[in-house]
PDB file of N, CA and C in Angstrom:
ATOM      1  N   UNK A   1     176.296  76.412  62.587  1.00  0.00           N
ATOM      2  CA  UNK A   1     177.410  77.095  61.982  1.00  0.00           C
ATOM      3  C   UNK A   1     176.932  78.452  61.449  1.00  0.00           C
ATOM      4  N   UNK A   2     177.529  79.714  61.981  1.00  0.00           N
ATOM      5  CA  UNK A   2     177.603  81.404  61.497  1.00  0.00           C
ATOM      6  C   UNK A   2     178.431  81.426  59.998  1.00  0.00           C
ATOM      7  N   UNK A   3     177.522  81.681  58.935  1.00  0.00           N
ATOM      8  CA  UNK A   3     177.992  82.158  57.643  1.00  0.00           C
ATOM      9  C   UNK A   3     176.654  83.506  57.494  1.00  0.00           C
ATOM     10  N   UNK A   4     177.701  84.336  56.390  1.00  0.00           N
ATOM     11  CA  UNK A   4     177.098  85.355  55.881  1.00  0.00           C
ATOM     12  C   UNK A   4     175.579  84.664  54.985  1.00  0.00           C
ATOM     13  N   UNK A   5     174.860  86.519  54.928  1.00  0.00           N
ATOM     14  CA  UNK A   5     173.161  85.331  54.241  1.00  0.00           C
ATOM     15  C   UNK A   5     174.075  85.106  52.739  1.00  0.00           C
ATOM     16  N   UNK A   6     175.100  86.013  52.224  1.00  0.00           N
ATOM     17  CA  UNK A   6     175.051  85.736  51.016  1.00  0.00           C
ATOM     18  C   UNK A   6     176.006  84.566  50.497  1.00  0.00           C
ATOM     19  N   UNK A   7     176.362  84.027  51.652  1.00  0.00           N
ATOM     20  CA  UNK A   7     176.870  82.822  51.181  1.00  0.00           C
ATOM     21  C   UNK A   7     175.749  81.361  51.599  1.00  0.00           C
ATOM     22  N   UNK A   8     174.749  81.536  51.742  1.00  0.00           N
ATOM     23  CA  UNK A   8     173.471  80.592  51.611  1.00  0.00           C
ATOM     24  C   UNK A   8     173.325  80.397  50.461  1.00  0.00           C
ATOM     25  N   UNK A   9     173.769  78.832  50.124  1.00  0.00           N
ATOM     26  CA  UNK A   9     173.033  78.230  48.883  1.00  0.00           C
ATOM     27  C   UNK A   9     171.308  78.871  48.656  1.00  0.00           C
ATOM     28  N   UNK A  10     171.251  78.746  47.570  1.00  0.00           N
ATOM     29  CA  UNK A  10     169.687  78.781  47.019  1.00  0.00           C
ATOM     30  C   UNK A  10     168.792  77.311  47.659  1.00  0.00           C
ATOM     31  N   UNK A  11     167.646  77.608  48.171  1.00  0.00           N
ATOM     32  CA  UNK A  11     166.553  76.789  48.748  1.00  0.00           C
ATOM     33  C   UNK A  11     166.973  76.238  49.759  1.00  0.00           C
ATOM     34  N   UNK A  12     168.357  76.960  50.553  1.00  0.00           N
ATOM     35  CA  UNK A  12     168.343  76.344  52.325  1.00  0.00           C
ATOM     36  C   UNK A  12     167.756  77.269  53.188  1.00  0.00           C
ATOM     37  N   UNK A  13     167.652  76.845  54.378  1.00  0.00           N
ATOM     38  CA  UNK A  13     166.682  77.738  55.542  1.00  0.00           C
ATOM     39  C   UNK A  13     167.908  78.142  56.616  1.00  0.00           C
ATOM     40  N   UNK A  14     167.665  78.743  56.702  1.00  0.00           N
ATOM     41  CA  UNK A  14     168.619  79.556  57.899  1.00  0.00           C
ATOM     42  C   UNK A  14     167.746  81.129  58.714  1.00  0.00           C
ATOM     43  N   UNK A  15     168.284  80.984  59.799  1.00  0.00           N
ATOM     44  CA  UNK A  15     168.182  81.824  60.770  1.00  0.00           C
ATOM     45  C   UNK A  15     168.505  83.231  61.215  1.00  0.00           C
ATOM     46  N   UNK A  16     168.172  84.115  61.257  1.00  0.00           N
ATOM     47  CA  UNK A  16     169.349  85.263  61.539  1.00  0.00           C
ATOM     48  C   UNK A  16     169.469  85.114  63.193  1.00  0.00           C
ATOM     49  N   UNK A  17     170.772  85.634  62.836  1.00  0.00           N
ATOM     50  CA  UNK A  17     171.490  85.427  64.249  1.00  0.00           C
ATOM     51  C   UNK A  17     172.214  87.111  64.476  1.00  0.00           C
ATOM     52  N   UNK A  18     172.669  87.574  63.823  1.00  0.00           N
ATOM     53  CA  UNK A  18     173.533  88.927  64.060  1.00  0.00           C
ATOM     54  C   UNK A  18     173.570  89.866  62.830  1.00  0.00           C
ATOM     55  N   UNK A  19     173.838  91.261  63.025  1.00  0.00           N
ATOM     56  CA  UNK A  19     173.661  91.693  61.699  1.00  0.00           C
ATOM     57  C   UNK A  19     175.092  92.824  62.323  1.00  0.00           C
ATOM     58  N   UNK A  20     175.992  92.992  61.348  1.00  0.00           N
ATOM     59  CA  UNK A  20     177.183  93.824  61.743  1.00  0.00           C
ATOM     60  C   UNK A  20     177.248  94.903  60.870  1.00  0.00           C
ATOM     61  N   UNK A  21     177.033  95.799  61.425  1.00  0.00           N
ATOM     62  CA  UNK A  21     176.822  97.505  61.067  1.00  0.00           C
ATOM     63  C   UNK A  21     176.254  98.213  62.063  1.00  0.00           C
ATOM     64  N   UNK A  22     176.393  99.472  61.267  1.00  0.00           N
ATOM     65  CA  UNK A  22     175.982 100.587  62.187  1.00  0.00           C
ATOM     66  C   UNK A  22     174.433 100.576  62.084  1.00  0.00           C
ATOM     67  N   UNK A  23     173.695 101.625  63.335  1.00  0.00           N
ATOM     68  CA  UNK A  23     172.660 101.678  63.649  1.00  0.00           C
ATOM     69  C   UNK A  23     171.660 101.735  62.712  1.00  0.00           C
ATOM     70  N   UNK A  24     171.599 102.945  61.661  1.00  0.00           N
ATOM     71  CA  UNK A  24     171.111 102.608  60.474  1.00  0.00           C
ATOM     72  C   UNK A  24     170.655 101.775  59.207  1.00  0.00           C
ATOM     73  N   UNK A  25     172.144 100.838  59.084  1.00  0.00           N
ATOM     74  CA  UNK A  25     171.627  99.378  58.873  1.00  0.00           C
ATOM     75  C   UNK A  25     171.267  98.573  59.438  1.00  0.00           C
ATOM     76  N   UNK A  26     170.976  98.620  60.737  1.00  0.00           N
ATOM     77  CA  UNK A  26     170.505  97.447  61.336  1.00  0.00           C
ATOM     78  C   UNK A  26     169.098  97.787  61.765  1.00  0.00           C
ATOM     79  N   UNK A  27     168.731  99.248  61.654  1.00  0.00           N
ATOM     80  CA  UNK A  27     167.186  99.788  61.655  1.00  0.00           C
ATOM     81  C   UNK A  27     166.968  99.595  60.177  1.00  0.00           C
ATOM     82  N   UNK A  28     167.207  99.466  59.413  1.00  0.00           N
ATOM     83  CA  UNK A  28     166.534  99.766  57.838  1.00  0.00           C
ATOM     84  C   UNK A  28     166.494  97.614  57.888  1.00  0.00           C
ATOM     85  N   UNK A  29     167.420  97.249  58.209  1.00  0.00           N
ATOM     86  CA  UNK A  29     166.821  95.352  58.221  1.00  0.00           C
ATOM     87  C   UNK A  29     166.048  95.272  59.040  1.00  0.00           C
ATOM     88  N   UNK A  30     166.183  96.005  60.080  1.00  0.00           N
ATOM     89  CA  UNK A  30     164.838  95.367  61.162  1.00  0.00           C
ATOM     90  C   UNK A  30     163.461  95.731  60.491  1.00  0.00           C
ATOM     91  N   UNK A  31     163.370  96.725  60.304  1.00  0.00           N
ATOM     92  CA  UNK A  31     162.143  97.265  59.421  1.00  0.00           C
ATOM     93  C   UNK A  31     162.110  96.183  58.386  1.00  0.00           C
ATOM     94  N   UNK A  32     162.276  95.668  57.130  1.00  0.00           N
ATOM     95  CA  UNK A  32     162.441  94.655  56.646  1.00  0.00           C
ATOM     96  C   UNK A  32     162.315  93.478  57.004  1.00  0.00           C
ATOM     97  N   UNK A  33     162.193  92.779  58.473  1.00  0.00           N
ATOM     98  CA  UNK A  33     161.959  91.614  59.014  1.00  0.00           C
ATOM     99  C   UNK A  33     163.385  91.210  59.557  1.00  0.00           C
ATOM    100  N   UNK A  34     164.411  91.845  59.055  1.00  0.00           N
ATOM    101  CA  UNK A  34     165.739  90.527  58.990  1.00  0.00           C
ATOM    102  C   UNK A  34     166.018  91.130  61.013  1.00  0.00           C
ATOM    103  N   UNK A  35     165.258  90.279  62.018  1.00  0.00           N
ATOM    104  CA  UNK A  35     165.515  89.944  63.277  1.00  0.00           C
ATOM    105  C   UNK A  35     165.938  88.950  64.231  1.00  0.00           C
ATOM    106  N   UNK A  36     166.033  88.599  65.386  1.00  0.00           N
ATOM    107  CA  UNK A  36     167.287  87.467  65.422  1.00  0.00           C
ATOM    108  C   UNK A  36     166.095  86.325  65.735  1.00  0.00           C
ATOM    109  N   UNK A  37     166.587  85.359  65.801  1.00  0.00           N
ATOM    110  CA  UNK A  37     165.701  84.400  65.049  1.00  0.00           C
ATOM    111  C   UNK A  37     164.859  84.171  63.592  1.00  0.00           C
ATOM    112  N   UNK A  38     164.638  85.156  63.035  1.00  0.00           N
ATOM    113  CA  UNK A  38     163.988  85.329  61.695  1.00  0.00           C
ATOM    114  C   UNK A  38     164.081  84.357  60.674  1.00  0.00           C
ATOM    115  N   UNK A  39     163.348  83.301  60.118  1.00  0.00           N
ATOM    116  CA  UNK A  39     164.063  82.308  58.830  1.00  0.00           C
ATOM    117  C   UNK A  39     163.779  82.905  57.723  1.00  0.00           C
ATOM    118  N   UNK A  40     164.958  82.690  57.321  1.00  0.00           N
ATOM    119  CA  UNK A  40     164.955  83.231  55.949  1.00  0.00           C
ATOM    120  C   UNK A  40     165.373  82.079  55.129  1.00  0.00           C
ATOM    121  N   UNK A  41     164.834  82.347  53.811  1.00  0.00           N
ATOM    122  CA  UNK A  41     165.239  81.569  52.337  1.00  0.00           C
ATOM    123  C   UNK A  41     165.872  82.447  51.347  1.00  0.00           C
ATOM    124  N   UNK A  42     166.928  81.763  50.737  1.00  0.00           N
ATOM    125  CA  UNK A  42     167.610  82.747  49.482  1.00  0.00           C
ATOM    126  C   UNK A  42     166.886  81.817  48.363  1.00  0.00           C
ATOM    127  N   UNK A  43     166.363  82.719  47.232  1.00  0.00           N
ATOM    128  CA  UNK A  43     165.427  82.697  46.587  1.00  0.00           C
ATOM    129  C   UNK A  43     166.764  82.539  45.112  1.00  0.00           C
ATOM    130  N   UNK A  44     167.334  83.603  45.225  1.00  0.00           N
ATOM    131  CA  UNK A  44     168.370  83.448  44.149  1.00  0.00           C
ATOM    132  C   UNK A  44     170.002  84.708  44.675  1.00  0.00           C
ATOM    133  N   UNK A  45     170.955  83.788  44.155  1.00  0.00           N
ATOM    134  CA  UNK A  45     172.057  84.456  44.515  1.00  0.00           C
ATOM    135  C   UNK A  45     173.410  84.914  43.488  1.00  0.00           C
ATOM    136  N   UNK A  46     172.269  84.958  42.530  1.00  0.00           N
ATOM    137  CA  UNK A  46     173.399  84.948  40.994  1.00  0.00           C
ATOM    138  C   UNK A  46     173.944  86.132  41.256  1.00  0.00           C
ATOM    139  N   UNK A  47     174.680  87.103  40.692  1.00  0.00           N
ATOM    140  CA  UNK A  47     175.603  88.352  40.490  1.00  0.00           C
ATOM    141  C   UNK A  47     174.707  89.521  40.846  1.00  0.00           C
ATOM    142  N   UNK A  48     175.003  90.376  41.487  1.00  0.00           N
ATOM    143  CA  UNK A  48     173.457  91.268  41.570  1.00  0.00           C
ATOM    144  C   UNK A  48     172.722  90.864  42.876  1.00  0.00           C
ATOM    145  N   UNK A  49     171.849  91.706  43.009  1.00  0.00           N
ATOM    146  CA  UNK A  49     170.988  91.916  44.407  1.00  0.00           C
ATOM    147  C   UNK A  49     170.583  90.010  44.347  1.00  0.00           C
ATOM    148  N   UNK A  50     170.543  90.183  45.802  1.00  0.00           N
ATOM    149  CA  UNK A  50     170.183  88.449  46.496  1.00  0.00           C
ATOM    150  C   UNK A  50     168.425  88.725  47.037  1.00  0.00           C
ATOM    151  N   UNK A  51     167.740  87.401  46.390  1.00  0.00           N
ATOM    152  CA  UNK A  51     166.651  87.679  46.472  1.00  0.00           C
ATOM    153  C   UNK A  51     166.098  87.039  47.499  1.00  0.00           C
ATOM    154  N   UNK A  52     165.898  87.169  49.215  1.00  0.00           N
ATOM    155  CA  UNK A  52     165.519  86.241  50.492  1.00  0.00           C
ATOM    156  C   UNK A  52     163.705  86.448  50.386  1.00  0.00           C
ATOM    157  N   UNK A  53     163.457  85.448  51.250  1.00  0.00           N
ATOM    158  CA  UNK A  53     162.172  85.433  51.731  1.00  0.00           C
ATOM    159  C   UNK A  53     162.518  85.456  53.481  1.00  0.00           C
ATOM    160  N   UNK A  54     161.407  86.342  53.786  1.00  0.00           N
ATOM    161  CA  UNK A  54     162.003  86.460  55.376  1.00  0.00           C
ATOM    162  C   UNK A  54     160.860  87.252  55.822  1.00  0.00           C
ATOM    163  N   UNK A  55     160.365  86.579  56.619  1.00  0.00           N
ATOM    164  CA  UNK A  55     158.668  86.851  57.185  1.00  0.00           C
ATOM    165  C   UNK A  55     157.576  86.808  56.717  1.00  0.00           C
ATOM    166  N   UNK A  56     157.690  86.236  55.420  1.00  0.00           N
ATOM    167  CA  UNK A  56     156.751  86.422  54.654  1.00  0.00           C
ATOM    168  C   UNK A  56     156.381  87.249  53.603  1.00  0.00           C
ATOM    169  N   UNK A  57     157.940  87.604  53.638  1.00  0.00           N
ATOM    170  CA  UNK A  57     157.663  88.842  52.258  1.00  0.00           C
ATOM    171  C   UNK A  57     159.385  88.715  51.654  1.00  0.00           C
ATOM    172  N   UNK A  58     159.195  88.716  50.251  1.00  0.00           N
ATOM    173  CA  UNK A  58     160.675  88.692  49.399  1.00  0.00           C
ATOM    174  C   UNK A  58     161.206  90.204  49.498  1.00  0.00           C
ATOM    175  N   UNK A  59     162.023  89.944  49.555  1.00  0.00           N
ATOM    176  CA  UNK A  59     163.227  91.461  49.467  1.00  0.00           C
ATOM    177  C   UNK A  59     164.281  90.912  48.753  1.00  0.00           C
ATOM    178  N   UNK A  60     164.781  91.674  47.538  1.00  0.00           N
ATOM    179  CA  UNK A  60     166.440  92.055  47.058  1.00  0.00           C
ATOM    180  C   UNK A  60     167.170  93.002  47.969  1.00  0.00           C
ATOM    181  N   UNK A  61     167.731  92.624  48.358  1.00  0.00           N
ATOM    182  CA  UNK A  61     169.221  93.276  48.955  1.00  0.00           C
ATOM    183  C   UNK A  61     170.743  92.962  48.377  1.00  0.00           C
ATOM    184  N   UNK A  62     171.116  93.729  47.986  1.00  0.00           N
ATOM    185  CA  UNK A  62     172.708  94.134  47.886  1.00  0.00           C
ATOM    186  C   UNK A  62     173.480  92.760  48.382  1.00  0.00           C
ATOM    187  N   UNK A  63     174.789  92.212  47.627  1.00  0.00           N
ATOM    188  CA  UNK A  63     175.427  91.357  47.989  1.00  0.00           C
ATOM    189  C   UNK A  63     176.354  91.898  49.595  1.00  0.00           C
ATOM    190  N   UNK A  64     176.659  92.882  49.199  1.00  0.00           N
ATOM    191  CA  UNK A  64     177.359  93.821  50.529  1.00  0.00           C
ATOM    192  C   UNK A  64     176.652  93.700  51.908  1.00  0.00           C
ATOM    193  N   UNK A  65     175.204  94.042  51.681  1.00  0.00           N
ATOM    194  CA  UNK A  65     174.532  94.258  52.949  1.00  0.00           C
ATOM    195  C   UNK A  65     174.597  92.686  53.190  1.00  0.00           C
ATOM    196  N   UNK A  66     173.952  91.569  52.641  1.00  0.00           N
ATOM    197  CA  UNK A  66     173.715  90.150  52.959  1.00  0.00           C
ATOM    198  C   UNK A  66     175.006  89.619  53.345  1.00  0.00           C
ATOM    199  N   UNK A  67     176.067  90.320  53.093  1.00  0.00           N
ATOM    200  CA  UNK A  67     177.664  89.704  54.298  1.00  0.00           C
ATOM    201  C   UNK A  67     177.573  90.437  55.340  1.00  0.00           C
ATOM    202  N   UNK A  68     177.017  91.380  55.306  1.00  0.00           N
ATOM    203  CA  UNK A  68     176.798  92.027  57.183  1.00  0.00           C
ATOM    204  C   UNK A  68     175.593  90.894  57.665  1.00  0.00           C
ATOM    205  N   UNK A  69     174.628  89.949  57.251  1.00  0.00           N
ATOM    206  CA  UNK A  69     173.978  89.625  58.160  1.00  0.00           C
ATOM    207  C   UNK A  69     174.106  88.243  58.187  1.00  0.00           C
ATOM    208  N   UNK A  70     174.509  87.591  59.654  1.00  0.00           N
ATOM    209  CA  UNK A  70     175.297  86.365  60.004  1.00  0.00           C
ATOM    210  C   UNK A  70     173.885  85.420  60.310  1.00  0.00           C
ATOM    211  N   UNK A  71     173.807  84.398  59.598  1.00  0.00           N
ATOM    212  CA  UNK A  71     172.834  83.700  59.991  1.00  0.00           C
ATOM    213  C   UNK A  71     173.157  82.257  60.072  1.00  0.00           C
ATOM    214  N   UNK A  72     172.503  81.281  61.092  1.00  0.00           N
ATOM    215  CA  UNK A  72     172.831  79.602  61.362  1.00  0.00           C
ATOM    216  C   UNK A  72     171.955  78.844  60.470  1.00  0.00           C
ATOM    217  N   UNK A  73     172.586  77.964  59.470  1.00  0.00           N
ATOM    218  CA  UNK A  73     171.810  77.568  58.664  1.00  0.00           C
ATOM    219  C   UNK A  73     171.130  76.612  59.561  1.00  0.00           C
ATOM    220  N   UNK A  74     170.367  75.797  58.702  1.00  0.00           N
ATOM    221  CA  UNK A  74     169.452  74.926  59.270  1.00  0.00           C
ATOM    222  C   UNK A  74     169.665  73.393  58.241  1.00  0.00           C
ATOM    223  N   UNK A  75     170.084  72.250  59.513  1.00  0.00           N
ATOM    224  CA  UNK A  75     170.769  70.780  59.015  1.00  0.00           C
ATOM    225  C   UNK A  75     169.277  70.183  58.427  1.00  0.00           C
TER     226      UNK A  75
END
């Protein structure tokens, strides 16, 4: 199932699958790791920047940007 990263509960694993924006955002995530297949973990998703793990390195990103990127959780 395709949900946004920022609707990933805290401590599930999911996948990236698609990222919807323009070229720029989707070069500034790739640089960042967020690529298709990529697992990522949401670390925390309270009000305010969402904190993933994704390749091996934590990043905060924007609640905005984490609904552009569509990822398949993992059962």
């Amino acid at each position: 199932m395709l949900m946004p990263l920022a609707m990933l509960p805290p401590c599930r694993r999911a996948f990236v699958k698609n990222i919807l924006g323009g070229r720029g955002l989707i070069r500034r995530l790739t640089e960042l790791g967020f690529t298709p297949d990529a697992e990522v973990h949401v670390f925390k998703s309270s009000p305010g920047p969402i904190l993933v793990s994704v390749r091996g390195s934590r990043v905060a990103i924007g609640w905005g940007v984490a609904m552009k990127i569509l990822v398949e959780v993992v059962e």
